[in-house]
Structures are given as C-alpha cells and as structure tokens.
N, C-alpha and C. Protein backbone atom coordinates (compact mmCIF):
# COMPACT_ATOMS: atom_id res chain seq x y z
N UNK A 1 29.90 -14.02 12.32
CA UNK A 1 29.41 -13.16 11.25
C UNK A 1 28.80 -14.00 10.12
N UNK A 2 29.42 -14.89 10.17
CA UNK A 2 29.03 -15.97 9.03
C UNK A 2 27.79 -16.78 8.88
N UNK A 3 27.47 -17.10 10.60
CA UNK A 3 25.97 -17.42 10.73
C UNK A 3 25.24 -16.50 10.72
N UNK A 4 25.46 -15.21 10.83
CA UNK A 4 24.48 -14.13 10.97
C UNK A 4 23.54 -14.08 9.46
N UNK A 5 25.00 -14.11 8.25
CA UNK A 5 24.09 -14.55 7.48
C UNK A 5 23.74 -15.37 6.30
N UNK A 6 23.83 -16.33 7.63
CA UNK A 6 22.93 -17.40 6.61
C UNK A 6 21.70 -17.05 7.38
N UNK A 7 21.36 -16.77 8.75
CA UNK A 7 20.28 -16.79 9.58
C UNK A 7 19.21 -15.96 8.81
N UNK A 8 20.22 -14.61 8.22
CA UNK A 8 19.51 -13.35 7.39
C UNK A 8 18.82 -14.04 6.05
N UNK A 9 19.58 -15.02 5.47
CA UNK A 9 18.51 -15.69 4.45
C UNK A 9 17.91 -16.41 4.67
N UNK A 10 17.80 -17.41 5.19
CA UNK A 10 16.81 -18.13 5.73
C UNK A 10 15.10 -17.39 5.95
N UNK A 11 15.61 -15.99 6.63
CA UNK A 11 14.63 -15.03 6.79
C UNK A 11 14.05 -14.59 5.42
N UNK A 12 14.80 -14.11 4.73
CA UNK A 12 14.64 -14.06 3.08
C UNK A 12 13.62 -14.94 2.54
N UNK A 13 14.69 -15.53 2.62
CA UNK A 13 13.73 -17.46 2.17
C UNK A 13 12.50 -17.45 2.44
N UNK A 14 12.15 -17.19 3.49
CA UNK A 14 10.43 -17.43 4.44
C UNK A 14 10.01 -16.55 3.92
N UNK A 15 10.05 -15.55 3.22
CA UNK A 15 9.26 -14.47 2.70
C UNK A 15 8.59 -14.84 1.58
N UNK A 16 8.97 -16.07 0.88
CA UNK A 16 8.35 -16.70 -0.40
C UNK A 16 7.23 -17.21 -0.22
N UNK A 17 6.80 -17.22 1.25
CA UNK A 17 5.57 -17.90 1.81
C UNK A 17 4.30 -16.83 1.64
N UNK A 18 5.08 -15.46 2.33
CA UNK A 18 3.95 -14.31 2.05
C UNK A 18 3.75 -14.07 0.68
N UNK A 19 4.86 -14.01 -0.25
CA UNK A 19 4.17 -13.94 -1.69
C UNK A 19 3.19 -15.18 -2.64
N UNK A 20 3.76 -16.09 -1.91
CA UNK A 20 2.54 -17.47 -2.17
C UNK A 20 1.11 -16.90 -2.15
N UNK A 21 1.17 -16.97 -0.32
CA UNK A 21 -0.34 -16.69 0.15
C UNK A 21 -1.15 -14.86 -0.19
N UNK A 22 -0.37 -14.69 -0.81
CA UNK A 22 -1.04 -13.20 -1.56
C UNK A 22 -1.63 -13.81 -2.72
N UNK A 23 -0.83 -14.65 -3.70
CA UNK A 23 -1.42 -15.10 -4.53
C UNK A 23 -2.51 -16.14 -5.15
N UNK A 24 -2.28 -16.92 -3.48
CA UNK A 24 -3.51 -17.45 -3.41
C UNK A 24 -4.75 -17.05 -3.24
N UNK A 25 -4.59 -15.67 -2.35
CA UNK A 25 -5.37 -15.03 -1.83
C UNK A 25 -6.28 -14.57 -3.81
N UNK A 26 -5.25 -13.89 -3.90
CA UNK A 26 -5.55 -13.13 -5.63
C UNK A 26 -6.13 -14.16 -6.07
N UNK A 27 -5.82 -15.55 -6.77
CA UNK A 27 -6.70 -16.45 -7.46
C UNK A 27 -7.83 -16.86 -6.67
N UNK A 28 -7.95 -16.95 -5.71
CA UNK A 28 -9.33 -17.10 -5.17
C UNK A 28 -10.36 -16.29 -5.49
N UNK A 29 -10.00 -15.05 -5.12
CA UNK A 29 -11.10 -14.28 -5.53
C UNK A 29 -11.35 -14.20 -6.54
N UNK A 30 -10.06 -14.01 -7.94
CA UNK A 30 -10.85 -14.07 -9.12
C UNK A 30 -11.85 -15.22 -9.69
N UNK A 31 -11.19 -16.55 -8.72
CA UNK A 31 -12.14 -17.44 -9.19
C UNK A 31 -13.74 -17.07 -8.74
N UNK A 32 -13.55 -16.95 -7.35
CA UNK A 32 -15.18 -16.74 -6.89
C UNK A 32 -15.89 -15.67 -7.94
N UNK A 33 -15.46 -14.84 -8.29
CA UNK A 33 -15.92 -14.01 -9.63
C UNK A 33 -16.27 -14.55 -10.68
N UNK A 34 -15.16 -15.53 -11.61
CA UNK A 34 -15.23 -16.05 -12.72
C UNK A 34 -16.78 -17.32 -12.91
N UNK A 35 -16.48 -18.12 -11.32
CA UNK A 35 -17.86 -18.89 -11.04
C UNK A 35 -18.86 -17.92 -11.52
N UNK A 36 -18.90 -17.06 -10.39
CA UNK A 36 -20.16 -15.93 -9.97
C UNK A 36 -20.72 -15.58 -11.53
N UNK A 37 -20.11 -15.00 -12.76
CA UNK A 37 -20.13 -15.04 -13.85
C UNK A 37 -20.26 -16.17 -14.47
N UNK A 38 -19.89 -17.40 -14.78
CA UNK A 38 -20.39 -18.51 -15.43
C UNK A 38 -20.12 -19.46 -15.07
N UNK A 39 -21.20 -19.96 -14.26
CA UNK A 39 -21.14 -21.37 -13.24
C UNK A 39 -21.11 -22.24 -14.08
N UNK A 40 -21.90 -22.55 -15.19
CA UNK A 40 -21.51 -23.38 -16.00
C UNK A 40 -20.26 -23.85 -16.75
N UNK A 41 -19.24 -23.00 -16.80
CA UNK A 41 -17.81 -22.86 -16.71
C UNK A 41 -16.63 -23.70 -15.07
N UNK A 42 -17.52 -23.69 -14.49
CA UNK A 42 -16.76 -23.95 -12.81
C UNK A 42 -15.83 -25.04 -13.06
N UNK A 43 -16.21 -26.46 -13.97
CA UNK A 43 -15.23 -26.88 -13.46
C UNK A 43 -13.86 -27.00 -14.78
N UNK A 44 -14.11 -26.09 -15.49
CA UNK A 44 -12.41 -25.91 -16.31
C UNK A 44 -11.65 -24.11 -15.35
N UNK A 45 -12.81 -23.87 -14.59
CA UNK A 45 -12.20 -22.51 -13.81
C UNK A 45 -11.59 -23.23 -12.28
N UNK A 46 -12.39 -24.04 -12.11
CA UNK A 46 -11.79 -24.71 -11.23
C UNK A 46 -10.25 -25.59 -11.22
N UNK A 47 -10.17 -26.23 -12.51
CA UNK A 47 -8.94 -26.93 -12.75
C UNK A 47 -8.11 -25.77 -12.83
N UNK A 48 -7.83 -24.59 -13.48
CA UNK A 48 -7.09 -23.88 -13.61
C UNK A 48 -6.39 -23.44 -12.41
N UNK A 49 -7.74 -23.10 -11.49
CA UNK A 49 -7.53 -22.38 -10.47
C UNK A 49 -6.14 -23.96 -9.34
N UNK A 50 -7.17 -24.72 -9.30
CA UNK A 50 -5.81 -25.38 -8.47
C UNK A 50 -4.39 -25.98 -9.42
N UNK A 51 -4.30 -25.79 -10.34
CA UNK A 51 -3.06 -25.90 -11.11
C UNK A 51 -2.66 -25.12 -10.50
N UNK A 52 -3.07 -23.52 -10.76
CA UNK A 52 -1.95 -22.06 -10.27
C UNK A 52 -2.01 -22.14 -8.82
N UNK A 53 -2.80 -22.86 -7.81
CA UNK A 53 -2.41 -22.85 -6.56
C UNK A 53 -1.21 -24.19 -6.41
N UNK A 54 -1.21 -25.01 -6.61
CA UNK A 54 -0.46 -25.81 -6.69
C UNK A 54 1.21 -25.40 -6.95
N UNK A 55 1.17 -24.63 -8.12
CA UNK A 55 2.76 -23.43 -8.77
C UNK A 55 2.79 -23.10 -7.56
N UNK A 56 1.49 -22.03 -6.93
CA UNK A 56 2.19 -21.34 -5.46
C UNK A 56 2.76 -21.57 -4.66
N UNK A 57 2.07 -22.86 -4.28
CA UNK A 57 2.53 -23.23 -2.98
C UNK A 57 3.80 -24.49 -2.97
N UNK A 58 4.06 -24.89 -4.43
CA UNK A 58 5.66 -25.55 -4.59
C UNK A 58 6.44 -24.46 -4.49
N UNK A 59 6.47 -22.87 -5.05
CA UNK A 59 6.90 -21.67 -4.77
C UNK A 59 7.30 -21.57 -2.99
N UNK A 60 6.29 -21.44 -2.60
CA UNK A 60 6.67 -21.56 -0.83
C UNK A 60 7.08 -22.46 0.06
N UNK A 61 7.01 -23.72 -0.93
CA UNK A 61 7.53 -24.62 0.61
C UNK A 61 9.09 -24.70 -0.34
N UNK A 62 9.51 -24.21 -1.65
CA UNK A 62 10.79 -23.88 -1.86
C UNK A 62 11.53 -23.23 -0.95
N UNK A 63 10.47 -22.26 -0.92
CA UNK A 63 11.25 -21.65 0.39
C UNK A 63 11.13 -21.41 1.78
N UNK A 64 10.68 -22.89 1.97
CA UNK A 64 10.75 -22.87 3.13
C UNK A 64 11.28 -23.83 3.48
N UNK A 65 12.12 -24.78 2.33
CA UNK A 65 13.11 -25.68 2.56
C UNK A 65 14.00 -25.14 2.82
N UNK A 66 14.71 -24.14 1.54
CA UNK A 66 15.75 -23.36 1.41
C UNK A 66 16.08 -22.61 2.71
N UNK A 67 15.00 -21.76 3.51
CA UNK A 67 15.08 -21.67 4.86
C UNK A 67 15.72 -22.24 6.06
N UNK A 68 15.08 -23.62 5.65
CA UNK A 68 15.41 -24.80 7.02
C UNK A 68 17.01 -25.26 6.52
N UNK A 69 17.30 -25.49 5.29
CA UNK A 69 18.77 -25.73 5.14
C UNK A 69 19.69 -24.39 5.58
N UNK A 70 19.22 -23.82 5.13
CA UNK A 70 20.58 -22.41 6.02
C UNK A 70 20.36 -22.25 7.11
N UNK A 71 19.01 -22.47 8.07
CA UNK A 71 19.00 -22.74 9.43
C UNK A 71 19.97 -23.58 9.52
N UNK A 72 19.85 -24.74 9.58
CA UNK A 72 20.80 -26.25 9.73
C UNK A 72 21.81 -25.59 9.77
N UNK A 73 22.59 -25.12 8.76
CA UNK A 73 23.96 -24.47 8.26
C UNK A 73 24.66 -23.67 9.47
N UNK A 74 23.45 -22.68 9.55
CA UNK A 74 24.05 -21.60 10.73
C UNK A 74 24.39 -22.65 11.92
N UNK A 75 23.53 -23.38 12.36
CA UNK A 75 23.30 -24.12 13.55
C UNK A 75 24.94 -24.72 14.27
C-alpha cells in the first residue's frame, strides 16, 4: 500500500511537466506577437522571454526529479 503511493506521486510529480510546457507554449506566442508588433524591441523581448522559459522548465525537471526519487523509493 505504501508503494502504491509513492508510485501515485511520482505521477503527480510528472504533471509539473504539462504545466511547464503550456507555459512555454503561452510565452511563445506572446512573444511571436510582441516581435510581430515591435521588432525593434526583439532583443529585450527576447531576454525576457528566455528568462521565463528558463523559471519553466527548472519548474519541470523539479518535477521530474521529485518523480524519479519516489520512483527509487517505491522500487
């Protein structure tokens, strides 16, 4: 019962990946917009933009450490 759930968070855990890649998804496009609107702007829209992808995706491989350790655990 006990591995069941850690197995159940682990699953949890991996879900931080789909809310990452939504939000990457989301800053992309606003960037391609913000360009599209003032190219002359691109590259402080650009720095921004991979700062907040960067947050995301330390966000997801959080959890997708956190994942692999309660895998281990259950194991």
């Amino acid at each position: 019962m006990e591995n069941l759930l850690f197995l159940i968070g682990a699953g949890i855990a991996v879900l931080a990946g789909v809310g990452a890649g939504i939000g990457i998804g989301i800053a992309t496009s606003g960037t391609a917009q913000a360009i599209s609107r003032q190219p002359e702007a691109s590259g402080k829209i650009m720095t921004a933009f991979f700062l907040g992808i960067a947050l995301a995706e330390a966000t997801a491989i959080y959890g997708f450490v956190i994942a692999i350790l309660l895998f281990t655990k259950a194991a």
